[in-house]
C-alpha atoms as a PDB file:
ATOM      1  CA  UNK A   1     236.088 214.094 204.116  1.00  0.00           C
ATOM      2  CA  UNK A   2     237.832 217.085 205.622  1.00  0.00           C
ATOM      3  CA  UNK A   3     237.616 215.483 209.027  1.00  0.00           C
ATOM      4  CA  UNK A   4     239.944 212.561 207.628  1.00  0.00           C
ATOM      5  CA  UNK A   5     242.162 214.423 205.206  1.00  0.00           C
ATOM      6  CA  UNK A   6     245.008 215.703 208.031  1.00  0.00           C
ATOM      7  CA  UNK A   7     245.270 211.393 208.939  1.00  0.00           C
ATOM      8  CA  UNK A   8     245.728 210.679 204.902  1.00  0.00           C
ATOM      9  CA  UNK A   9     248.268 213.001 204.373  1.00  0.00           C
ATOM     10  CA  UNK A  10     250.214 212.631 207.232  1.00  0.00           C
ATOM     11  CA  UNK A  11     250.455 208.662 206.717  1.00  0.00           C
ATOM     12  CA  UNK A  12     250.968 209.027 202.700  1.00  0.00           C
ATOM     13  CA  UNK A  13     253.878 211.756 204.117  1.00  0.00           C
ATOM     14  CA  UNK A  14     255.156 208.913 206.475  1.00  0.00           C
ATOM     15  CA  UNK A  15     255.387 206.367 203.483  1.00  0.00           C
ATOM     16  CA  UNK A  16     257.104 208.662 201.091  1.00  0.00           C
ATOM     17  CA  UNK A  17     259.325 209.738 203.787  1.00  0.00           C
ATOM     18  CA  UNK A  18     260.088 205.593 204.265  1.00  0.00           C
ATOM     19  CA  UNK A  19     260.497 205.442 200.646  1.00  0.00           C
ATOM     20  CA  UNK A  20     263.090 208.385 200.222  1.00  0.00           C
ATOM     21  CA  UNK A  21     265.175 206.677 203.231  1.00  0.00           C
ATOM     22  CA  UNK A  22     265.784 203.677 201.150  1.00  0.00           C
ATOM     23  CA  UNK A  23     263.802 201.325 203.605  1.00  0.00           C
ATOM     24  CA  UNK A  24     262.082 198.448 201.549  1.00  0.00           C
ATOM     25  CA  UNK A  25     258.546 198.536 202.266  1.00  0.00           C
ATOM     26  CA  UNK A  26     256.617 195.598 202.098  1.00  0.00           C
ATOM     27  CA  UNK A  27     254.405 195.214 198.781  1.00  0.00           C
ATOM     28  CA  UNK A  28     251.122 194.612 200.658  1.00  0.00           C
ATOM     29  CA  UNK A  29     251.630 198.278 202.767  1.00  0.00           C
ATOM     30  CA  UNK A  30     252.236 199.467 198.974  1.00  0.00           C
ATOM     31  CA  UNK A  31     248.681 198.049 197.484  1.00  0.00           C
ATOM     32  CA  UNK A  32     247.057 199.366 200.932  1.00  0.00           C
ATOM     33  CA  UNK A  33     248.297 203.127 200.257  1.00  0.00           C
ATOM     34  CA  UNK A  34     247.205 202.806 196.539  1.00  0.00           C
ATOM     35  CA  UNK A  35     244.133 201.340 197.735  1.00  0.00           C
ATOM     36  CA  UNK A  36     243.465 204.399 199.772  1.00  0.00           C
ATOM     37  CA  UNK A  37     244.569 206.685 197.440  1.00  0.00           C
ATOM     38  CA  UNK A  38     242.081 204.940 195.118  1.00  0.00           C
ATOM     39  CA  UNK A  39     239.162 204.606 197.278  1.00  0.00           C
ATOM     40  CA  UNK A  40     239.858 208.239 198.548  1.00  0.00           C
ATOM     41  CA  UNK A  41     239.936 209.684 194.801  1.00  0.00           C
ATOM     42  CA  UNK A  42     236.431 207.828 194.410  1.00  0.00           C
ATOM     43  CA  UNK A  43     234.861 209.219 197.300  1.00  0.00           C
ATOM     44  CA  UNK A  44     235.767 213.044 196.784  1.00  0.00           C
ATOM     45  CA  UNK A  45     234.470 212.182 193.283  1.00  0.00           C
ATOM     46  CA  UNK A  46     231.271 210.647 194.156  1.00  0.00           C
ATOM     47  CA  UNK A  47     230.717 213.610 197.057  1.00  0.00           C
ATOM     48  CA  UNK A  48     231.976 216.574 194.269  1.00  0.00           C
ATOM     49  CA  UNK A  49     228.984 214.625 191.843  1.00  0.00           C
ATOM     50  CA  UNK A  50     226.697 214.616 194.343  1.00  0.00           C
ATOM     51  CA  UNK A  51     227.395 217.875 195.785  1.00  0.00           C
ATOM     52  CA  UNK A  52     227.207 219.408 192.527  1.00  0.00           C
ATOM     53  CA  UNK A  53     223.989 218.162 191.048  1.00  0.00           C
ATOM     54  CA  UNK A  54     222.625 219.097 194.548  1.00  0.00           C
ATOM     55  CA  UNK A  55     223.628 222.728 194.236  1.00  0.00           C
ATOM     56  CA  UNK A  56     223.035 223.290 190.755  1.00  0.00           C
ATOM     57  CA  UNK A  57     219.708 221.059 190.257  1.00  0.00           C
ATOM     58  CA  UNK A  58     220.823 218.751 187.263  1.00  0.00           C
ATOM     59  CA  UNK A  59     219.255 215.378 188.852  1.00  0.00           C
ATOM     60  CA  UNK A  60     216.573 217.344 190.860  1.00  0.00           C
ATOM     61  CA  UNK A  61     217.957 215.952 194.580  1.00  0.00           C
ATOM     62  CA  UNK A  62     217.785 218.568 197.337  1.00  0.00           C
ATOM     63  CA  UNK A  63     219.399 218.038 200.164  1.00  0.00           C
ATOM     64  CA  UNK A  64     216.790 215.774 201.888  1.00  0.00           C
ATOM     65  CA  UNK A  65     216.784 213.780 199.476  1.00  0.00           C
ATOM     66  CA  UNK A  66     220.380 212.892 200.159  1.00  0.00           C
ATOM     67  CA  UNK A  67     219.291 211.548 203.708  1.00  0.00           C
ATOM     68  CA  UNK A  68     218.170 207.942 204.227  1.00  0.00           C
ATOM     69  CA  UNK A  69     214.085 206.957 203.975  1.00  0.00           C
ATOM     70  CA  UNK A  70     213.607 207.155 207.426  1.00  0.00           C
ATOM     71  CA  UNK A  71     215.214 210.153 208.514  1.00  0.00           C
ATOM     72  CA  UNK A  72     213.438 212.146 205.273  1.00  0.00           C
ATOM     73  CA  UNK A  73     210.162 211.113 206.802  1.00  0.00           C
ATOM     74  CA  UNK A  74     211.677 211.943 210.135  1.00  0.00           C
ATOM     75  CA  UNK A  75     211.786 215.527 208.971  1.00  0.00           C
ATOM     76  CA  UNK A  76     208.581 215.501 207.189  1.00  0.00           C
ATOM     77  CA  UNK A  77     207.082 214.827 210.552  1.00  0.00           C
ATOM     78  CA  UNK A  78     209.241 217.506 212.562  1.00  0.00           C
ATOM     79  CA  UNK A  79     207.817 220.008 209.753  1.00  0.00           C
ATOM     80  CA  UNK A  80     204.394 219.543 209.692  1.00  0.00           C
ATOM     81  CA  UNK A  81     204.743 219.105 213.742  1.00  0.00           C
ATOM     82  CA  UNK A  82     206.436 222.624 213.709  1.00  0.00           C
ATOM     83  CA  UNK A  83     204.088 224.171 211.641  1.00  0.00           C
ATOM     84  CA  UNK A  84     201.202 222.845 213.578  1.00  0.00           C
ATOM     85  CA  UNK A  85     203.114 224.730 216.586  1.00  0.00           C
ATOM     86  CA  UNK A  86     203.467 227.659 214.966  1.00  0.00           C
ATOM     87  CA  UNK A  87     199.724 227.591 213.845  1.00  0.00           C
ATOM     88  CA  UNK A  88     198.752 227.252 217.779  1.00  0.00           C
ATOM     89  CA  UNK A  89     201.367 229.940 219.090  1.00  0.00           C
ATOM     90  CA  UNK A  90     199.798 232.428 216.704  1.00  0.00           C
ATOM     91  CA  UNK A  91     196.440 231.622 217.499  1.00  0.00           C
ATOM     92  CA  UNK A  92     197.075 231.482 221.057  1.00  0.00           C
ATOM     93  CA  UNK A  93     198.547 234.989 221.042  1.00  0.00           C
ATOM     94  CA  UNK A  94     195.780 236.347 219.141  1.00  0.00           C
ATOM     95  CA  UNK A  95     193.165 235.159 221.922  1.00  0.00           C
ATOM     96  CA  UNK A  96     195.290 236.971 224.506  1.00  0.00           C
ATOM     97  CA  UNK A  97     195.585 240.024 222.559  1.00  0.00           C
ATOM     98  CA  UNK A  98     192.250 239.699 221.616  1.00  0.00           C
ATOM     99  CA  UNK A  99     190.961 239.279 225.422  1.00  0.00           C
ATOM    100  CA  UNK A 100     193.005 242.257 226.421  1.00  0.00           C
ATOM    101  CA  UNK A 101     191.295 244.638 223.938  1.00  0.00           C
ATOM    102  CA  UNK A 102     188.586 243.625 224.570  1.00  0.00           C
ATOM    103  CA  UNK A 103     188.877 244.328 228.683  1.00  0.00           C
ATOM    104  CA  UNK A 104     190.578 247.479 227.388  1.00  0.00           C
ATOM    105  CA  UNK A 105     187.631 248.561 224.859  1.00  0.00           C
ATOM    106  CA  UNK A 106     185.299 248.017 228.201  1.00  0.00           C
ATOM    107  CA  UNK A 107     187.494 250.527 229.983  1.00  0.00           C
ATOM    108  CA  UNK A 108     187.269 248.116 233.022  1.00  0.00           C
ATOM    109  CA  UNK A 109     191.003 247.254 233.103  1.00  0.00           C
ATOM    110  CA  UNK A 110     193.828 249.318 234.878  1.00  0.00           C
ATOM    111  CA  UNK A 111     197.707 247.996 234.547  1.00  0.00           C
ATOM    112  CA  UNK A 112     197.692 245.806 237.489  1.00  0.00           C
ATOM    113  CA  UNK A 113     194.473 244.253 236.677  1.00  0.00           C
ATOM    114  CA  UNK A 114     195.570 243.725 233.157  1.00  0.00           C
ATOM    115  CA  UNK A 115     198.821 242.051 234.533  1.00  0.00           C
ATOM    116  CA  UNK A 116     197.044 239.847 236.367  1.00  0.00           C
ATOM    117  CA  UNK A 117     194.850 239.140 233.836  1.00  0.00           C
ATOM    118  CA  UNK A 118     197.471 238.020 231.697  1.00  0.00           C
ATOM    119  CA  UNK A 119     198.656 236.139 234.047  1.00  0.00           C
ATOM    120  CA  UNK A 120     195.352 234.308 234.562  1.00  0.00           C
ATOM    121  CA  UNK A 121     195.222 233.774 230.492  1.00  0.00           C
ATOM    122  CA  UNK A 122     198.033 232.588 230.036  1.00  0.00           C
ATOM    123  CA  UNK A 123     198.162 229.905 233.163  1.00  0.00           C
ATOM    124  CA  UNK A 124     194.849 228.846 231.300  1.00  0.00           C
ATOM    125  CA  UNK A 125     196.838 228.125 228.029  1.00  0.00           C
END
């Protein structure tokens, strides 16, 4: 709405301006600036209502459930992709931490072998 409020108040300023000139305005440019004044007081309503039982929890809507069908199951999927991902990342690090005590714990590993070992590990993940 705030995107659209500098264009409404400069043409309601424009018609005023018109009117305080003493120009005669045509009726039907007088219902279409009540008609947007209308419509424009019903929107910031319906937004403030919505907005409002959002934050404060009175009709028990987050804000996905403000989003269409298709995009809420949109996200649904991204989050159980991304915590899939995040399950694999953290068990992927673990194997490479893992395999590097365990070279270290053999005492068979100096830094450029264990460089290159990582290197190896994790061009084989």
């Amino acid at each position: 709405m705030s995107i659209r409020h500098p264009k409404k108040m400069e043409l309601l300023s424009k018609v005023e301006a018109l009117k305080r000139s003493g120009v005669s305005l045509p009726n039907d440019l007088l219902e279409k600036v009540d008609s947007i004044n209308e419509k424009w007081e019903l929107l910031g309503k319906t937004l403030g209502e919505k907005i409002q039982d959002t934050m404060v929890g009175h009709s028990g809507l987050g804000p996905r459930d403000l989003l269409s069908p298709e995009s809420g199951s949109l996200v649904r999927q991204l989050e159980v992709r991304i915590k899939e991902l995040k399950g694999w990342l953290r068990d992927t690090e673990l194997f490479i931490f893992n395999s590097c005590l365990r070279q270290e714990s053999e005492g068979t590993m100096n830094a450029e072998k264990q460089l290159q070992y990582f290197k190896i590990l994790l061009a084989v993940v």
